[in-house]
N, C-alpha and C. Protein backbone atom coordinates (compact mmCIF):
# COMPACT_ATOMS: atom_id res chain seq x y z
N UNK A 1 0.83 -1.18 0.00
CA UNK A 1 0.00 0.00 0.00
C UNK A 1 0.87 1.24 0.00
N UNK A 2 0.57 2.22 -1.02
CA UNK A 2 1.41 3.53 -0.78
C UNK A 2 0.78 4.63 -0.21
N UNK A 3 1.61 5.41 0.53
CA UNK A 3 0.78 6.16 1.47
C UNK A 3 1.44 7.80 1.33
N UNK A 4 0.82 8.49 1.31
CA UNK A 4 1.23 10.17 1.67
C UNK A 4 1.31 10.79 3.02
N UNK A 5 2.25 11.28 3.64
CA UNK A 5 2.12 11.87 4.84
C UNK A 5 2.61 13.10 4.85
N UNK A 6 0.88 14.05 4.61
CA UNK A 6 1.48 15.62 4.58
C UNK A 6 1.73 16.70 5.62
N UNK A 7 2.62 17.36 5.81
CA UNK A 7 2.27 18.45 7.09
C UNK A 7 2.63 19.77 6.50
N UNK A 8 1.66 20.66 7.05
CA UNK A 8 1.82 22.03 6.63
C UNK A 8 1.58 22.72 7.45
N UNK A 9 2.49 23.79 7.74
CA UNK A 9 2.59 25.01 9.03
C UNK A 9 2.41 26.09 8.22
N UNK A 10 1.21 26.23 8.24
CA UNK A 10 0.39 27.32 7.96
C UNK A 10 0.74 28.57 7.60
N UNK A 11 1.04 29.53 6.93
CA UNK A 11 1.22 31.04 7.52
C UNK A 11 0.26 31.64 7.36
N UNK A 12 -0.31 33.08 8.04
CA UNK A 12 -1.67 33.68 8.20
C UNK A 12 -1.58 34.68 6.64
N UNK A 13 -0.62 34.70 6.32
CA UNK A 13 -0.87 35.62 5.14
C UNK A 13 -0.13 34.67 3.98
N UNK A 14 -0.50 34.74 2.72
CA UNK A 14 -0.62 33.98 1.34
C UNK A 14 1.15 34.53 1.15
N UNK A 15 1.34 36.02 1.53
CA UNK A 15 2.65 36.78 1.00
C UNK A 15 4.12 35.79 1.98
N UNK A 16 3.48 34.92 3.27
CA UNK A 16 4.92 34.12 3.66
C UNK A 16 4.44 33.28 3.26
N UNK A 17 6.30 32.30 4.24
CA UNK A 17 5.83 30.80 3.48
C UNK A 17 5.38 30.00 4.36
N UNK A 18 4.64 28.82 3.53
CA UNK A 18 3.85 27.99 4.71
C UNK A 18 4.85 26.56 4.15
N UNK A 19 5.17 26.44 5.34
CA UNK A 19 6.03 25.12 5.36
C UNK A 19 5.56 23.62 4.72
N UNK A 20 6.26 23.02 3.94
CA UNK A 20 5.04 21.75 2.89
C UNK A 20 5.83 20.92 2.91
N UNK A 21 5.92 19.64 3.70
CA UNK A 21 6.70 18.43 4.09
C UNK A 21 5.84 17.08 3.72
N UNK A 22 6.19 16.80 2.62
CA UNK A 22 5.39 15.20 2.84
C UNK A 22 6.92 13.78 2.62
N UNK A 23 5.95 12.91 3.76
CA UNK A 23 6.61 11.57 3.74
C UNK A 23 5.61 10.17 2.74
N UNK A 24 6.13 9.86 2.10
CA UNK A 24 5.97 8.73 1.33
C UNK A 24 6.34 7.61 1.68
N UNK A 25 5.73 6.78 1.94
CA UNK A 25 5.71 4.99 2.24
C UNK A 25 5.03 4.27 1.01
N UNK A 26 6.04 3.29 0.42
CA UNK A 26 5.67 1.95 -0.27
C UNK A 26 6.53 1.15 0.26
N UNK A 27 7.25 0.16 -0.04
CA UNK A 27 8.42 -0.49 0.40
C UNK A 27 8.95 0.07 1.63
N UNK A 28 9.33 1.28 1.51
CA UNK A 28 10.20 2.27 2.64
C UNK A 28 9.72 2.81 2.72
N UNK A 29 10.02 4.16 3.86
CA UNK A 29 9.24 5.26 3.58
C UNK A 29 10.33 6.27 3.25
N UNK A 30 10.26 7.63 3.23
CA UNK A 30 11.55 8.74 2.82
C UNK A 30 10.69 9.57 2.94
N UNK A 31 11.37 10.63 3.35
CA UNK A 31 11.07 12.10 3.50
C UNK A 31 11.52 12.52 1.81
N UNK A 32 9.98 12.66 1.24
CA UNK A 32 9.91 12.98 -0.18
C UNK A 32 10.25 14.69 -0.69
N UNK A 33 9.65 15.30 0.12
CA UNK A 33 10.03 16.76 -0.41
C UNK A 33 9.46 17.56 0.95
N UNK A 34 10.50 19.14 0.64
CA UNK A 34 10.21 19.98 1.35
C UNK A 34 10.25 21.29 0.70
N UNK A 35 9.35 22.25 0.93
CA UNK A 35 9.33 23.89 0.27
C UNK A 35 8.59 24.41 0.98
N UNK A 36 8.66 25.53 0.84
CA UNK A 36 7.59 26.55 0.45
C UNK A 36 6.17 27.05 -0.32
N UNK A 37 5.27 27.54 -0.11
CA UNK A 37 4.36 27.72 -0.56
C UNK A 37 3.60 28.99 -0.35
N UNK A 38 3.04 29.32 -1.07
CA UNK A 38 2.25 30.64 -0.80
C UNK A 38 1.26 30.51 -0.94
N UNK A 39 0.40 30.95 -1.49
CA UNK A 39 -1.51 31.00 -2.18
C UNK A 39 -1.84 29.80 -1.92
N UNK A 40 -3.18 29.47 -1.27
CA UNK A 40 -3.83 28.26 -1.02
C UNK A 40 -3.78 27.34 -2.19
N UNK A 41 -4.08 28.18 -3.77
CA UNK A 41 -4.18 27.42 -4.64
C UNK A 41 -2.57 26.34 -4.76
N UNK A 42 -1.79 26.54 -4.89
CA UNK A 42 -0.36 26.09 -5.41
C UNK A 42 -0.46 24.64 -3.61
N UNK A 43 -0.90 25.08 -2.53
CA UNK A 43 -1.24 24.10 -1.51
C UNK A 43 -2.37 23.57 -2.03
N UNK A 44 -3.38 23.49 -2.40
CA UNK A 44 -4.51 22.54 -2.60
C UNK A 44 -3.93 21.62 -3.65
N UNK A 45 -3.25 22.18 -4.70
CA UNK A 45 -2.66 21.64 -5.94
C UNK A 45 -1.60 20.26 -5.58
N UNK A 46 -0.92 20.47 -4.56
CA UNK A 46 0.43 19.90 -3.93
C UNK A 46 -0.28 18.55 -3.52
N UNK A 47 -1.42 19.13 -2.74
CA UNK A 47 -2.33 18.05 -1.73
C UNK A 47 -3.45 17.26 -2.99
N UNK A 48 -3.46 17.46 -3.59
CA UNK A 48 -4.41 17.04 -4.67
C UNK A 48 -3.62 16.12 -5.35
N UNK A 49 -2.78 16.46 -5.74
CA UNK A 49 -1.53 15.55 -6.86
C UNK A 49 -1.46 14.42 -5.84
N UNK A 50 -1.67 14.25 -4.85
CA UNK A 50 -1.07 13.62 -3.82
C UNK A 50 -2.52 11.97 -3.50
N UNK A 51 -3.27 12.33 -3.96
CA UNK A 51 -4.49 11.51 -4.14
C UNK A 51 -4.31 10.41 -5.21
N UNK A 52 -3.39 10.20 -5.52
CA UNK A 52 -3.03 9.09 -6.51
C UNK A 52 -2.21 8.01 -5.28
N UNK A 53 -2.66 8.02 -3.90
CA UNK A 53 -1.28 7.24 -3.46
C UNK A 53 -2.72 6.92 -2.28
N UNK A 54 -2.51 5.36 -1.79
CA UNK A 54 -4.14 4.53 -1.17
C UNK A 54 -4.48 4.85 -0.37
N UNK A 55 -3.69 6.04 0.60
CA UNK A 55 -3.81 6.67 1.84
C UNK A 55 -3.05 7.63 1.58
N UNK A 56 -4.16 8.63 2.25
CA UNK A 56 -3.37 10.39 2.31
C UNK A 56 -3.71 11.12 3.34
N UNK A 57 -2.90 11.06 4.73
CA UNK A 57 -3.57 11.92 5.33
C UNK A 57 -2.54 13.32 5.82
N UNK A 58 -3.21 14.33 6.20
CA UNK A 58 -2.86 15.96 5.95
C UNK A 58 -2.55 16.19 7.32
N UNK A 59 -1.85 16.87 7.95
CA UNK A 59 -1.61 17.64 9.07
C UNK A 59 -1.53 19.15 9.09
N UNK A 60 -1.81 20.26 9.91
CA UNK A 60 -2.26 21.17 9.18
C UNK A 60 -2.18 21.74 10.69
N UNK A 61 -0.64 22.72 11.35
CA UNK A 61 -0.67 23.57 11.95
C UNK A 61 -1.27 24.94 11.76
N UNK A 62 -2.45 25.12 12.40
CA UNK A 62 -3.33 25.93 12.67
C UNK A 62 -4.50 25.82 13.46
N UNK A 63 -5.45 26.61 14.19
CA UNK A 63 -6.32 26.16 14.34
C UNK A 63 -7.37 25.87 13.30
N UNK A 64 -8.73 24.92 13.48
CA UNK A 64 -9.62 24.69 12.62
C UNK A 64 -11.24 25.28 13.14
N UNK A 65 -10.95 26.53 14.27
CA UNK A 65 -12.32 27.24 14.17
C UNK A 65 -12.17 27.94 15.06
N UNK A 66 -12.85 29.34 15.38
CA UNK A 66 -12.60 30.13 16.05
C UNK A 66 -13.44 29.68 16.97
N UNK A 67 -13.76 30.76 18.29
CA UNK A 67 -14.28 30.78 19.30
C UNK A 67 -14.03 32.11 19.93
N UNK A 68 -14.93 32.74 21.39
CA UNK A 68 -14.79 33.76 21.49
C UNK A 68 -13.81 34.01 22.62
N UNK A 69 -12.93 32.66 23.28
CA UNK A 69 -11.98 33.39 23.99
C UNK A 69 -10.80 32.16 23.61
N UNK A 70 -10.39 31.42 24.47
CA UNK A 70 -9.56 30.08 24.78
C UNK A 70 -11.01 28.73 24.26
N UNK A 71 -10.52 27.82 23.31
CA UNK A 71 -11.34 27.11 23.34
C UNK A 71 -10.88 25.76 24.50
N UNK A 72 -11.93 24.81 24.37
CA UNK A 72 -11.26 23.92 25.38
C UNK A 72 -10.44 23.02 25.10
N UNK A 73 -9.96 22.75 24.03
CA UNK A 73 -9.04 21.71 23.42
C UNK A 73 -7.63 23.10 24.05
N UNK A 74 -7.92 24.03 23.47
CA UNK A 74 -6.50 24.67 24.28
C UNK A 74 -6.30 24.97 25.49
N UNK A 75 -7.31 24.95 26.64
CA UNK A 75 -7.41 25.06 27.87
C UNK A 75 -6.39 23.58 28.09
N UNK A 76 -6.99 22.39 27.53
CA UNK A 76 -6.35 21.38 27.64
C UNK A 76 -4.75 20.74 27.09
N UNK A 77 -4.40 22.23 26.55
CA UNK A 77 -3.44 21.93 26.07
C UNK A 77 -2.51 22.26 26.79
N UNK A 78 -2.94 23.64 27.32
CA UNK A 78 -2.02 24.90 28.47
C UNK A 78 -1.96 23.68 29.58
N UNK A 79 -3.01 23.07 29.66
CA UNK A 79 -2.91 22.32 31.28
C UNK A 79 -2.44 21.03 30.95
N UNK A 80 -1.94 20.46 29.98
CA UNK A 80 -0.52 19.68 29.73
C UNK A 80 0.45 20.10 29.84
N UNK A 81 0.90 21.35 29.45
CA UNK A 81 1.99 22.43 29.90
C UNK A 81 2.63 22.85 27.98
N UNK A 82 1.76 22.47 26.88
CA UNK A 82 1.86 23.37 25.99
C UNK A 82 1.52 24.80 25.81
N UNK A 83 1.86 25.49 25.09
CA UNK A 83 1.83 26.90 25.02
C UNK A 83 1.08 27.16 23.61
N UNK A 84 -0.03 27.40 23.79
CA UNK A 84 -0.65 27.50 21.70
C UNK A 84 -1.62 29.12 22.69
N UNK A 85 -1.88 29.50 21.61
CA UNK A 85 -2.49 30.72 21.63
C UNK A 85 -4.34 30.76 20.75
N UNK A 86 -5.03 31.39 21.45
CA UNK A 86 -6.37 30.75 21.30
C UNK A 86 -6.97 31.81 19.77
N UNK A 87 -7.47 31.02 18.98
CA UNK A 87 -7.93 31.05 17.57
C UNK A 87 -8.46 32.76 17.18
N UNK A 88 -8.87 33.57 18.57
CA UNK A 88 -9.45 34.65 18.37
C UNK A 88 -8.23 35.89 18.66
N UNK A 89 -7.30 35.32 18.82
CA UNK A 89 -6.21 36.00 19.67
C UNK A 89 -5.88 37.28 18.08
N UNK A 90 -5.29 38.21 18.73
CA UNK A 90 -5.23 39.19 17.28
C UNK A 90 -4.63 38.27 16.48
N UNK A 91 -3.29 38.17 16.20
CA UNK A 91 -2.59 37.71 15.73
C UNK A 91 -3.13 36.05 14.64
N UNK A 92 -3.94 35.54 15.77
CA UNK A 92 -4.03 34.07 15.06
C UNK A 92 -5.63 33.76 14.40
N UNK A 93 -6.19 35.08 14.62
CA UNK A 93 -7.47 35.30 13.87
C UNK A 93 -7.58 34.76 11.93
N UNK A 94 -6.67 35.33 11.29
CA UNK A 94 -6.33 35.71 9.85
C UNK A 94 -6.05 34.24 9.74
N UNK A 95 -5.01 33.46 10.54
CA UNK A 95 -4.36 32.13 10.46
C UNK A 95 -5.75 30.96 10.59
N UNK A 96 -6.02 31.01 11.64
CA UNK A 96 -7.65 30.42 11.92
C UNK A 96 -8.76 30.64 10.72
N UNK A 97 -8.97 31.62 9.94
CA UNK A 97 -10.15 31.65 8.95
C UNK A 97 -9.30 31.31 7.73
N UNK A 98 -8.09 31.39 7.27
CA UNK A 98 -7.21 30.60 5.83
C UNK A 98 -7.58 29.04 6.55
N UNK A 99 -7.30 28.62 7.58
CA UNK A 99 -6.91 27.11 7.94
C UNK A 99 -8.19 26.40 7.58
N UNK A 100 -9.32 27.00 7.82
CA UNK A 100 -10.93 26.81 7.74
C UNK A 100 -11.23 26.74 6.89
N UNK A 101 -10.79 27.95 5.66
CA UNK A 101 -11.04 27.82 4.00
C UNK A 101 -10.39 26.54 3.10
N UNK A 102 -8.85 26.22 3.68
CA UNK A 102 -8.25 25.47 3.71
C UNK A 102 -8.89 24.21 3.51
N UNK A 103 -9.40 23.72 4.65
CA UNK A 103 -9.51 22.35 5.05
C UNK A 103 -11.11 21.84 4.87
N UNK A 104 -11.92 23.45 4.10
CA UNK A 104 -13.50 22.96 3.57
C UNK A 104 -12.86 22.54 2.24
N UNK A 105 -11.69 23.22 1.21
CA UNK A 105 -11.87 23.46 0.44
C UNK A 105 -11.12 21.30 0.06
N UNK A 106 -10.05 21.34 0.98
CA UNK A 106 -9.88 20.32 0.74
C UNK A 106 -10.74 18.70 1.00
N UNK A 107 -11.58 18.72 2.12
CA UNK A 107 -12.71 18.16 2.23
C UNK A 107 -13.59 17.93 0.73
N UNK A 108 -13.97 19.32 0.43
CA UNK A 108 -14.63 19.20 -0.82
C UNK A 108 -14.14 18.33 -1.73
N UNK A 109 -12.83 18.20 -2.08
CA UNK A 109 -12.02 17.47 -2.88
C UNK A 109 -11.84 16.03 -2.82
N UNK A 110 -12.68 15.29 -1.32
CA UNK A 110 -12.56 14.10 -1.17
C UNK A 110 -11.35 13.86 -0.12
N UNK A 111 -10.71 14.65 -0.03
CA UNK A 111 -9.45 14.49 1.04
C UNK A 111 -9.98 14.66 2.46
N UNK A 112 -10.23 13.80 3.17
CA UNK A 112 -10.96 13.81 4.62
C UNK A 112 -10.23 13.86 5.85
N UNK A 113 -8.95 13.10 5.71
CA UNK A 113 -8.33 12.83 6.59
C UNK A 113 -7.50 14.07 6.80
N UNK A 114 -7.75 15.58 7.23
CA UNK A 114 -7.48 16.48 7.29
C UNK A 114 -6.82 16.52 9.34
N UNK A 115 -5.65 16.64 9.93
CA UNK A 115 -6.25 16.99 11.12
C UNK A 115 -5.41 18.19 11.58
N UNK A 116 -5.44 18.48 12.84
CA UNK A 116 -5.43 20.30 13.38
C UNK A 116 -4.16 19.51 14.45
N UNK A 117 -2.74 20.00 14.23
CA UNK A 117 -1.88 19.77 15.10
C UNK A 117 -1.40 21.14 15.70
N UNK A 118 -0.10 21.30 16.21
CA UNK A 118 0.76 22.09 16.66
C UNK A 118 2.27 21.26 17.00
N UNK A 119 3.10 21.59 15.79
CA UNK A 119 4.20 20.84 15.58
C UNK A 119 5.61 21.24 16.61
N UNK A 120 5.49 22.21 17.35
CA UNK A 120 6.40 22.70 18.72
C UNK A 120 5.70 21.58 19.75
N UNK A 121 4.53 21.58 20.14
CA UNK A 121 4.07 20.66 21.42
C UNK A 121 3.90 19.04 20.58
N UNK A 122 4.07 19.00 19.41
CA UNK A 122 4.16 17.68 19.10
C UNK A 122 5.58 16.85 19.52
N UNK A 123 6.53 17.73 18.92
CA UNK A 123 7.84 17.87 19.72
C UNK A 123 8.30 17.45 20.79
N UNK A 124 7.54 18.23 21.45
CA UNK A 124 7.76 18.32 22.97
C UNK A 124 7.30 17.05 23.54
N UNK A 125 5.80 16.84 22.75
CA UNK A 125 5.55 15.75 23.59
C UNK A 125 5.95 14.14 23.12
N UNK A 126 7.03 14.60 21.89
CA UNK A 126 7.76 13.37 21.14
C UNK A 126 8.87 12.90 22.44
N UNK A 127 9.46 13.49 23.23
CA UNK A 127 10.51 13.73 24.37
C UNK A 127 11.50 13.70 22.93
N UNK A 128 12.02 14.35 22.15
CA UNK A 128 12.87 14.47 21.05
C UNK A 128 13.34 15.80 21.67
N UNK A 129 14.83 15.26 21.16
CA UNK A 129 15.50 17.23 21.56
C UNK A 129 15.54 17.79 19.99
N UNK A 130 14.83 17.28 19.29
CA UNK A 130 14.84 17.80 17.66
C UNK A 130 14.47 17.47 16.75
N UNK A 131 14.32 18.05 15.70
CA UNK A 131 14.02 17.33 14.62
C UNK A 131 14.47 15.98 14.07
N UNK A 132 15.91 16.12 13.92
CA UNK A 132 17.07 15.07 13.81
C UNK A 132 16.56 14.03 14.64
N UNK A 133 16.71 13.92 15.71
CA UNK A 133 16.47 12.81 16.76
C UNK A 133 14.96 12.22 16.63
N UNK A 134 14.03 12.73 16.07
CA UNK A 134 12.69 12.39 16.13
C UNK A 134 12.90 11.58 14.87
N UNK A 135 13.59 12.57 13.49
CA UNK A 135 13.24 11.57 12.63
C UNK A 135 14.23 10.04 12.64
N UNK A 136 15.18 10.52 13.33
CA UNK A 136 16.23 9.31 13.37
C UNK A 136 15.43 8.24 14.26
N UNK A 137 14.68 8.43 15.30
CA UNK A 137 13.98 7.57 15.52
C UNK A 137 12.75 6.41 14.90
N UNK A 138 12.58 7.14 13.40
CA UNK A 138 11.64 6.53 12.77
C UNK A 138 11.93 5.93 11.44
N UNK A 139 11.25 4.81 11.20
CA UNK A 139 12.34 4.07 9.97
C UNK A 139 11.97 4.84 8.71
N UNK A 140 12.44 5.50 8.41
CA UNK A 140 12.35 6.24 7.00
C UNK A 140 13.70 6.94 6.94
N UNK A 141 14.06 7.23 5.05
CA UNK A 141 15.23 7.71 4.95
C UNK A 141 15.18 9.42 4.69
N UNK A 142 16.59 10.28 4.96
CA UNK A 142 15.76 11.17 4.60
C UNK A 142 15.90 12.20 3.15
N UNK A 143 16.17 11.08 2.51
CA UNK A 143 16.22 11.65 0.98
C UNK A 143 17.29 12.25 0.29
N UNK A 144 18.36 12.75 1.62
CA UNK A 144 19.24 13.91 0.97
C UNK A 144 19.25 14.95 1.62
N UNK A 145 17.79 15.41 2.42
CA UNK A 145 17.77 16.78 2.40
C UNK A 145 18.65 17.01 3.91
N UNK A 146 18.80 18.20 4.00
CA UNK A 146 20.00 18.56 5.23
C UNK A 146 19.17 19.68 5.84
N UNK A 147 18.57 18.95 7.28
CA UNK A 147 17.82 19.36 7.87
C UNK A 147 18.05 20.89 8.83
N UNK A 148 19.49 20.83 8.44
CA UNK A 148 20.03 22.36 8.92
C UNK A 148 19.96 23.37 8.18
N UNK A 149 19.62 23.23 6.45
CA UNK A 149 19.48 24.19 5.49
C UNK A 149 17.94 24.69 6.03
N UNK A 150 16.87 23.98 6.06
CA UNK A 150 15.50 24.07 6.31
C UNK A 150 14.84 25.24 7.06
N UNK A 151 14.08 25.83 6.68
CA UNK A 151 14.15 26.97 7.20
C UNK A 151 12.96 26.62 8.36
N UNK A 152 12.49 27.46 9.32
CA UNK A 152 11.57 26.95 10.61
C UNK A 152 10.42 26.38 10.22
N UNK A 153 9.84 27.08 9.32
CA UNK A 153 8.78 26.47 8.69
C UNK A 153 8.53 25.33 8.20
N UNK A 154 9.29 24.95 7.29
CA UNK A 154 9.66 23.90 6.53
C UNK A 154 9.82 22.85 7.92
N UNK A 155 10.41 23.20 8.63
CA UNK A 155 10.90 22.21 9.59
C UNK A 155 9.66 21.72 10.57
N UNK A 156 8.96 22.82 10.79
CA UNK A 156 7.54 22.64 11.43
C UNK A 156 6.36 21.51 10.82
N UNK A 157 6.71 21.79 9.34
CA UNK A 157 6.27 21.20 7.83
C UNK A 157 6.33 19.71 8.17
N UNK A 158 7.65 19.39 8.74
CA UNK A 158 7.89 18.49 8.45
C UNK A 158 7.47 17.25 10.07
N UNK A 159 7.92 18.35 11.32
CA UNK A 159 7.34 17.92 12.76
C UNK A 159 5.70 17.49 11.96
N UNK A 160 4.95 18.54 11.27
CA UNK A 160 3.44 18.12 11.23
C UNK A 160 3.50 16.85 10.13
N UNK A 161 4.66 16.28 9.54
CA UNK A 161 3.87 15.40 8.59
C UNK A 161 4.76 13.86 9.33
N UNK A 162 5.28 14.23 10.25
CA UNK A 162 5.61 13.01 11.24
C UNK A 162 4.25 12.91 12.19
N UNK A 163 3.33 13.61 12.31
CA UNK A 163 2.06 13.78 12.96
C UNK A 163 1.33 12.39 12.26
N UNK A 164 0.81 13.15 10.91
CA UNK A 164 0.26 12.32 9.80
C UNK A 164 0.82 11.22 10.00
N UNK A 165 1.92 10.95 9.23
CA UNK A 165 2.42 9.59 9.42
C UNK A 165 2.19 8.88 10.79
N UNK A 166 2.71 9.24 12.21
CA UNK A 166 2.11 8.67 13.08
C UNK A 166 0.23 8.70 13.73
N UNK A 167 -0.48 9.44 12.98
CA UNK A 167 -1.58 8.55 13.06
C UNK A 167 -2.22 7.71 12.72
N UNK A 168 -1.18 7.52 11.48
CA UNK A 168 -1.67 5.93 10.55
C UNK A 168 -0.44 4.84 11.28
N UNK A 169 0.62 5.08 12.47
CA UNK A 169 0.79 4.17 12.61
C UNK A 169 0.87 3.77 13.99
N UNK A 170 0.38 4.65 14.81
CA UNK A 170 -0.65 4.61 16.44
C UNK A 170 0.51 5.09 17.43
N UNK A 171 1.41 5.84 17.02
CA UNK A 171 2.44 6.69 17.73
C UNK A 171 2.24 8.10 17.99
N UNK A 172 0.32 8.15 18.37
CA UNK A 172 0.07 9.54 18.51
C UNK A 172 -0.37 9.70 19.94
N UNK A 173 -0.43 11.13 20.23
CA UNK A 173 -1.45 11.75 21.34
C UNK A 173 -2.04 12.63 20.89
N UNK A 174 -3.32 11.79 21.80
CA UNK A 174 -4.76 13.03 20.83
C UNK A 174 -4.81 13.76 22.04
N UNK A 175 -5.29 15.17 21.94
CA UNK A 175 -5.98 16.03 23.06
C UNK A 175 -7.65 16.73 22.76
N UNK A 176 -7.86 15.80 23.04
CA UNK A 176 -9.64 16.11 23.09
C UNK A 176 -10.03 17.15 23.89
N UNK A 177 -11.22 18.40 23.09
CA UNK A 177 -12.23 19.23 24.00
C UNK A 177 -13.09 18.94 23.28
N UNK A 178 -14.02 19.34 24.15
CA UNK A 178 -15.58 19.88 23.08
C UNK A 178 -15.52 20.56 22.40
N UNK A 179 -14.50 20.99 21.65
CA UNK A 179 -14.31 21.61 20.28
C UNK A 179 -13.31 21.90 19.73
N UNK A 180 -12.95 20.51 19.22
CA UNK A 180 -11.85 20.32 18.73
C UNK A 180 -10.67 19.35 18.96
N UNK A 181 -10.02 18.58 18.13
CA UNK A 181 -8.90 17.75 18.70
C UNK A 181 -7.29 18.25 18.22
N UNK A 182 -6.81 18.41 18.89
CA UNK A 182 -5.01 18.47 18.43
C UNK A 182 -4.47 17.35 18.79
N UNK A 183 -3.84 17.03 17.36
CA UNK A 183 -3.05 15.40 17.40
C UNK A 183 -1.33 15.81 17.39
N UNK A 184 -1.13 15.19 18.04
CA UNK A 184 0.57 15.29 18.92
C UNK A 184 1.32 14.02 18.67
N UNK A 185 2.60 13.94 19.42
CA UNK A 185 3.41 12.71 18.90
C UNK A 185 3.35 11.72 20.24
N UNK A 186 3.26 10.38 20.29
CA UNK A 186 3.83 9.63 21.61
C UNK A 186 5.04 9.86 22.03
N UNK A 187 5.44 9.66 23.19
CA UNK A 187 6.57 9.67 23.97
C UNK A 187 8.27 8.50 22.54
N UNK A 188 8.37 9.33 21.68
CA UNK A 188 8.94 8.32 20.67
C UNK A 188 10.23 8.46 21.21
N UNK A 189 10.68 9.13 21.88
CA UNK A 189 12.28 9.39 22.53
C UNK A 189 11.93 8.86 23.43
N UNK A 190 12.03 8.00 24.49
CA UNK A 190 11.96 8.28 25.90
C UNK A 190 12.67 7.79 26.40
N UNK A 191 13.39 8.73 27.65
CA UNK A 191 14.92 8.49 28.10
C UNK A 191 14.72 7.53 28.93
């Protein structure tokens, strides 16, 4: 079975870049590509091409709906001891309504398996001191690319599509509220 594992760290405006990391499994798996992206369209396009492979699922740092203060999936997040900032906040307002347009538009398209991470507390809760160490922990190769050129994004890109990949292979933590889930990494380091 071949599989897609996408992650994308969002940016609130079309003019930066939003980090675009997917991992590929048939035989092996490999960290297939990493860039940049701008305009939703050139991301829906990326994620679309990507529907030729028997499983595809998306990771997608941002939130997926506003609310009018802290929702409770982030109440529950703060009181794990992550740090995310709540969907109405100035700043993450603009980020929250692209992520929403985002993830109807890709829904529409048949792509379902859409989910709402945060690739710093995925991290964190990988017990990984890094990128390096998280992916070295997981059997996939990584293509070539040199994870020190990568710019934060990209790298976030890539924390969210180790998300994906580990929810198709049960190395996750979910954090459930009544509105809303953020999917995180299991303890994959642990000292």
């Amino acid at each position: 079975m071949r599989r897609a594992y996408v992650g994308i760290d969002l940016a609130a405006s079309p003019a930066r870049c939003t980090g675009y990391a997917v991992i590929t499994c048939g035989d092996f798996c490999e960290l297939n590509l990493t860039r940049c992206y701008y305009g939703d369209d050139e991301i829906i396009t990326a994620i679309y091409d990507l529907k030729r492979y028997d499983l595809l699922i998306v990771s997608v740092d941002a939130p997926f709906n506003l609310s009018t203060g802290m929702r409770d999936v982030d109440r529950k997040m703060v009181s794990l001891g992550f740090r995310v900032f709540p969907p109405n906040f100035k700043h993450m307002r603009s980020l929250t309504l692209r992520a929403m347009r985002l993830v109807e538009r890709l829904r529409s398209l048949g792509i379902t398996d859409v989910y709402e991470t945060h690739p710093r507390s995925a991290l964190l809760s990988s017990k990984c001191g890094g990128v390096r160490e998280l992916l070295g922990r997981l059997p996939m190769m990584l293509g070539g690319y040199d994870l020190n050129a990568l710019s934060e994004d990209v790298r976030d890109a890539l924390v969210a599509s180790v998300v994906s990949y580990c929810i198709d292979s049960n190395c996750y933590l979910k954090v459930e509220g009544v509105d809303g889930v953020i999917w995180l990494l299991d303890s994959i380091c642990r000292v």
